[in-house]
Protein backbone atom coordinates (compact mmCIF):
# COMPACT_ATOMS: atom_id res chain seq x y z
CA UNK A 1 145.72 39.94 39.81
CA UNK A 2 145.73 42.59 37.46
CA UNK A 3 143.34 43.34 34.62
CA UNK A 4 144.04 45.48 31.51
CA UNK A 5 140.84 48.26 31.03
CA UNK A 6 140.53 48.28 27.45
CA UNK A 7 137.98 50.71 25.94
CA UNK A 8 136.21 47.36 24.48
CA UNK A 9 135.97 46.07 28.26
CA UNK A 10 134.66 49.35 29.72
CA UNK A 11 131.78 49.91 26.96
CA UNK A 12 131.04 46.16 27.92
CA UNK A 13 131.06 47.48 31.97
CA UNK A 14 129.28 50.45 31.52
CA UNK A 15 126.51 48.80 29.73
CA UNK A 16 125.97 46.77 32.75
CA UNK A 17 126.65 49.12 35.61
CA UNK A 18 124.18 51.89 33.81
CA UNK A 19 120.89 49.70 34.15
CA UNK A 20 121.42 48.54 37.73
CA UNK A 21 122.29 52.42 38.56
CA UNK A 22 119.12 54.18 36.96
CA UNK A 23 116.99 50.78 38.89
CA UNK A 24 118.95 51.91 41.91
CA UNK A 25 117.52 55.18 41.50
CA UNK A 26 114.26 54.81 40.84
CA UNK A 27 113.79 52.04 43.46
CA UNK A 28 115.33 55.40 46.03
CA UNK A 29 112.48 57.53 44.65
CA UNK A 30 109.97 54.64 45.78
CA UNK A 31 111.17 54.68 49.02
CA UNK A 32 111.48 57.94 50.11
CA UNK A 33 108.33 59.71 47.79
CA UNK A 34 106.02 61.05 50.07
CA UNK A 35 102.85 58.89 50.71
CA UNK A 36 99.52 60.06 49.96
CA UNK A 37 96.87 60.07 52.72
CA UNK A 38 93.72 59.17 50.63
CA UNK A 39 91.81 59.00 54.21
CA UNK A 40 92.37 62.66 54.56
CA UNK A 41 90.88 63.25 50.93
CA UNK A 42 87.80 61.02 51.61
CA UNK A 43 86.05 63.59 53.74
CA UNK A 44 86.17 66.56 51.08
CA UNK A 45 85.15 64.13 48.46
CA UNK A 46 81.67 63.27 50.36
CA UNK A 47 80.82 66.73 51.07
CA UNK A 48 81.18 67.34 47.75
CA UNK A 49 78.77 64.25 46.77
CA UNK A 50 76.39 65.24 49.82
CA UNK A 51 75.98 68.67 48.54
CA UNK A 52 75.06 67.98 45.04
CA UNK A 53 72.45 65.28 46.09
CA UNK A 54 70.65 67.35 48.30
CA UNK A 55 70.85 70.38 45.57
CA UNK A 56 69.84 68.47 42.79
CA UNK A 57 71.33 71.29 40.69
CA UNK A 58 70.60 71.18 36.68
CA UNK A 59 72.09 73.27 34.65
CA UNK A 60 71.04 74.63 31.65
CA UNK A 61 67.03 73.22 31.95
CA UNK A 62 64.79 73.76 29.00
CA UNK A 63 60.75 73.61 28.82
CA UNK A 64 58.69 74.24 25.67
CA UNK A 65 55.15 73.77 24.59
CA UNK A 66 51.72 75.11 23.43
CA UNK A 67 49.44 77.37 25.14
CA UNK A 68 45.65 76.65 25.29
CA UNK A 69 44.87 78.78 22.32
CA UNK A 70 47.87 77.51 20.22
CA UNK A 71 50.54 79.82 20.84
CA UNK A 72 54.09 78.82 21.13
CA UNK A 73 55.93 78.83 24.77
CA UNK A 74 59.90 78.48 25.65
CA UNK A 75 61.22 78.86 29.24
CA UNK A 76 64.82 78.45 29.70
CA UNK A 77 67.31 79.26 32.81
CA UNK A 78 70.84 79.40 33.70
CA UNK A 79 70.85 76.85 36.86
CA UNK A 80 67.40 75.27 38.35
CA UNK A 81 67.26 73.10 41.37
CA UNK A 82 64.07 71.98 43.55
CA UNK A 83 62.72 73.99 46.51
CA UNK A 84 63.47 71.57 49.77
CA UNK A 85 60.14 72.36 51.16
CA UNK A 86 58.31 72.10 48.76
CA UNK A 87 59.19 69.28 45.30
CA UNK A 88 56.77 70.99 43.16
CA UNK A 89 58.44 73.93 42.85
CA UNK A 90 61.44 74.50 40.79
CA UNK A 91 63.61 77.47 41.43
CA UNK A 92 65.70 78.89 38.81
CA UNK A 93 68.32 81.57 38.11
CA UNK A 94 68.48 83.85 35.08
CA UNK A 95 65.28 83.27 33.36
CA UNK A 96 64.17 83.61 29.92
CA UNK A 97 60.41 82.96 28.51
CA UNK A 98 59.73 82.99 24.99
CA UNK A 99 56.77 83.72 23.54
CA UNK A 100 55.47 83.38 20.11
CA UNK A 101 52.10 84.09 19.01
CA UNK A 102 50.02 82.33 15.49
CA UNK A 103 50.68 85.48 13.76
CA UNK A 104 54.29 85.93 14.23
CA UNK A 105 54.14 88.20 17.63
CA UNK A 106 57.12 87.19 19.61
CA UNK A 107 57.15 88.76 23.51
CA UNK A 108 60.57 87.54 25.46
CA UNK A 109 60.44 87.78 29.26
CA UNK A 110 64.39 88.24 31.44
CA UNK A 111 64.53 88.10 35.07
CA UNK A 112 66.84 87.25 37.70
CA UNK A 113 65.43 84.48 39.54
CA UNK A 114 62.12 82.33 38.68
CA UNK A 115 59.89 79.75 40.17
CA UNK A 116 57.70 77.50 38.71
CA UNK A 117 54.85 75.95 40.12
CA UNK A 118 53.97 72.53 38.80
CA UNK A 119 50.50 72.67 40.10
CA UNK A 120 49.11 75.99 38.44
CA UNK A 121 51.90 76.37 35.61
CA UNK A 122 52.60 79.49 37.25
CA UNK A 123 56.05 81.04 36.34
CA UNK A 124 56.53 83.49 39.32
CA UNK A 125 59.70 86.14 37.98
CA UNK A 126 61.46 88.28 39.85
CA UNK A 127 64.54 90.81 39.69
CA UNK A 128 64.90 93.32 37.06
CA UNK A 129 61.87 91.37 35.18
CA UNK A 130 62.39 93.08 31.33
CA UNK A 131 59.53 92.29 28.85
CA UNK A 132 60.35 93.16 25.08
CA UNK A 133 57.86 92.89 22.09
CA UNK A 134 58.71 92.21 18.65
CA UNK A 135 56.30 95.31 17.94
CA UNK A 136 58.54 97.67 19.89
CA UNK A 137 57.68 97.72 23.43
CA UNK A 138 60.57 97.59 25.84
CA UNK A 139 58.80 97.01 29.59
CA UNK A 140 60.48 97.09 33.03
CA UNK A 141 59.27 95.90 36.26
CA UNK A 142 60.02 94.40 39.29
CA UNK A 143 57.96 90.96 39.80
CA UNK A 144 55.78 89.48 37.50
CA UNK A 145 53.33 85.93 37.40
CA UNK A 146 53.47 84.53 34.60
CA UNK A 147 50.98 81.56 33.50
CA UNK A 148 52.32 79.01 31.14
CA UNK A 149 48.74 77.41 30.34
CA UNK A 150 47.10 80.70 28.79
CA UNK A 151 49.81 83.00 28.35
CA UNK A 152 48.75 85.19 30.88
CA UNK A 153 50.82 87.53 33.18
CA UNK A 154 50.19 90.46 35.63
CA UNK A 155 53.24 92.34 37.33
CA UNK A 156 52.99 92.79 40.93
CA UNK A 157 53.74 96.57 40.73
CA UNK A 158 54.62 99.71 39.13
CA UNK A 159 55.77 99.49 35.12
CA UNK A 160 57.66 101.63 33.20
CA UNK A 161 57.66 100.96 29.48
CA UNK A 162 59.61 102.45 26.18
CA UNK A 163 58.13 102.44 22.73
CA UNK A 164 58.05 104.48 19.60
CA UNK A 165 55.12 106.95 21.23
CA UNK A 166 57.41 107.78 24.31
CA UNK A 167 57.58 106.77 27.79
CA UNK A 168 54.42 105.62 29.65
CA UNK A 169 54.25 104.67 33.60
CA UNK A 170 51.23 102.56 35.50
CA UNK A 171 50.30 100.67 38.92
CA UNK A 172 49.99 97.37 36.81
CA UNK A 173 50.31 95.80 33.97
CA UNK A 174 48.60 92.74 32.54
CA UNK A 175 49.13 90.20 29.63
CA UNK A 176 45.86 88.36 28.52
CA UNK A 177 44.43 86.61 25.16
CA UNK A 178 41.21 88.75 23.98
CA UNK A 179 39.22 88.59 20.97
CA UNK A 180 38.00 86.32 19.12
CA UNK A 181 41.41 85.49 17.84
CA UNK A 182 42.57 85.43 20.73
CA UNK A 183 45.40 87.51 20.33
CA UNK A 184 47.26 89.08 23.23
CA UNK A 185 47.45 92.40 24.43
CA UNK A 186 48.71 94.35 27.01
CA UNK A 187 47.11 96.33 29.40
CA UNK A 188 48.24 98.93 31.35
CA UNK A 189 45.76 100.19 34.40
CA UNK A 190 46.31 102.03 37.81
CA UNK A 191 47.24 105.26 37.11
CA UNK A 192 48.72 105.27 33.38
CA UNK A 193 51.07 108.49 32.57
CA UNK A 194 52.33 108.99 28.95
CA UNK A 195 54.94 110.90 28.27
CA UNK A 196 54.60 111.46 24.73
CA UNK A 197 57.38 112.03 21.97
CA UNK A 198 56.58 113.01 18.72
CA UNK A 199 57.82 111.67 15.93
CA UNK A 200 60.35 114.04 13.54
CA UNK A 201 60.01 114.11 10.01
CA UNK A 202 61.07 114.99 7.12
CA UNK A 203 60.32 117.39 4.40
């Protein structure tokens, strides 16, 4: 039996050969796709989970409030996570204090590292600690305490420090409320060498 192809009769083929080909196709990918071993994955995925649960990371933590004698406190960090021995401590990287006085005085405290103790509302710094005041003092050290309840803080060692009367050195420096304001001041003590550098002006 012979039939006559018409171009009519092969658009009519082709429209049903073309469907059950591309179904053919994709039914071969199916089969032969390579199968994912989700058992192999599982492991990875729970040291993942373990880790962060027993790091407790947070990111980005942020603590603010009022000293005893009314003066505003900020501490922010880059990454904070609890010390395993110890839950009262907090450990932090990239520290930054902020501290603004009644009267406008702002003092801003850097270091690398920081921890906190939640008993004393000690902030203990450490790593290229830099203290800057609004009124011009620029003040490097290596370790510093810092208390969050007074605004008090005493470096562990040597200072160097930068303002507009020159370059002074000391064994210690401290950060304390006196007065009957009580306004804070710095003090430098242990062996304090000034380097001073006058002023030019003009005529």
């Amino acid at each position: 039996m012979r039939i006559r192809l018409t171009y009519s009769n092969l658009v009519t083929w082709l429209k049903v050969l073309l469907p059950l080909a591309a179904l053919g196709l994709l039914s071969t990918l199916f089969l032969v796709s390579q199968k994912v071993d989700l058992e192999s994955a599982i492991p990875f995925a729970e040291v993942e989970l373990e880790k962060r649960l027993r790091d407790r990371q947070i990111t980005a933590p942020y603590f603010s409030g009022k000293t005893d004698h009314g003066h505003d406190i900020t501490v922010t960090a880059e990454t904070a996570h609890p010390d395993a021995e110890d839950s009262s401590r907090l450990i932090a990287q990239n520290v930054g204090a902020l501290l603004t006085m009644e009267g406008g005085t702002e003092i801003t405290v850097t270091a690398k590292e920081g921890d906190m103790d939640g008993r004393f509302q000690e902030l203990l710094l450490d790593g290229e600690v830099e203290i800057l005041t609004s009124t011009g003092y620029t003040i490097e050290t290596q370790a510093m305490t810092f208390g969050l309840e007074e605004a008090r803080a005493e470096t562990a060692g040597t200072v160097t420090a930068k303002s507009a009367l020159g370059q002074l050195e000391a064994g210690r420096m401290a950060l304390r409320p006196s007065g009957e304001n009580n306004e804070i001041y710095l003090f430098f003590t242990k062996g304090v060498r000034l380097v001073y550098t006058p002023q030019t002006t003009t005529r």
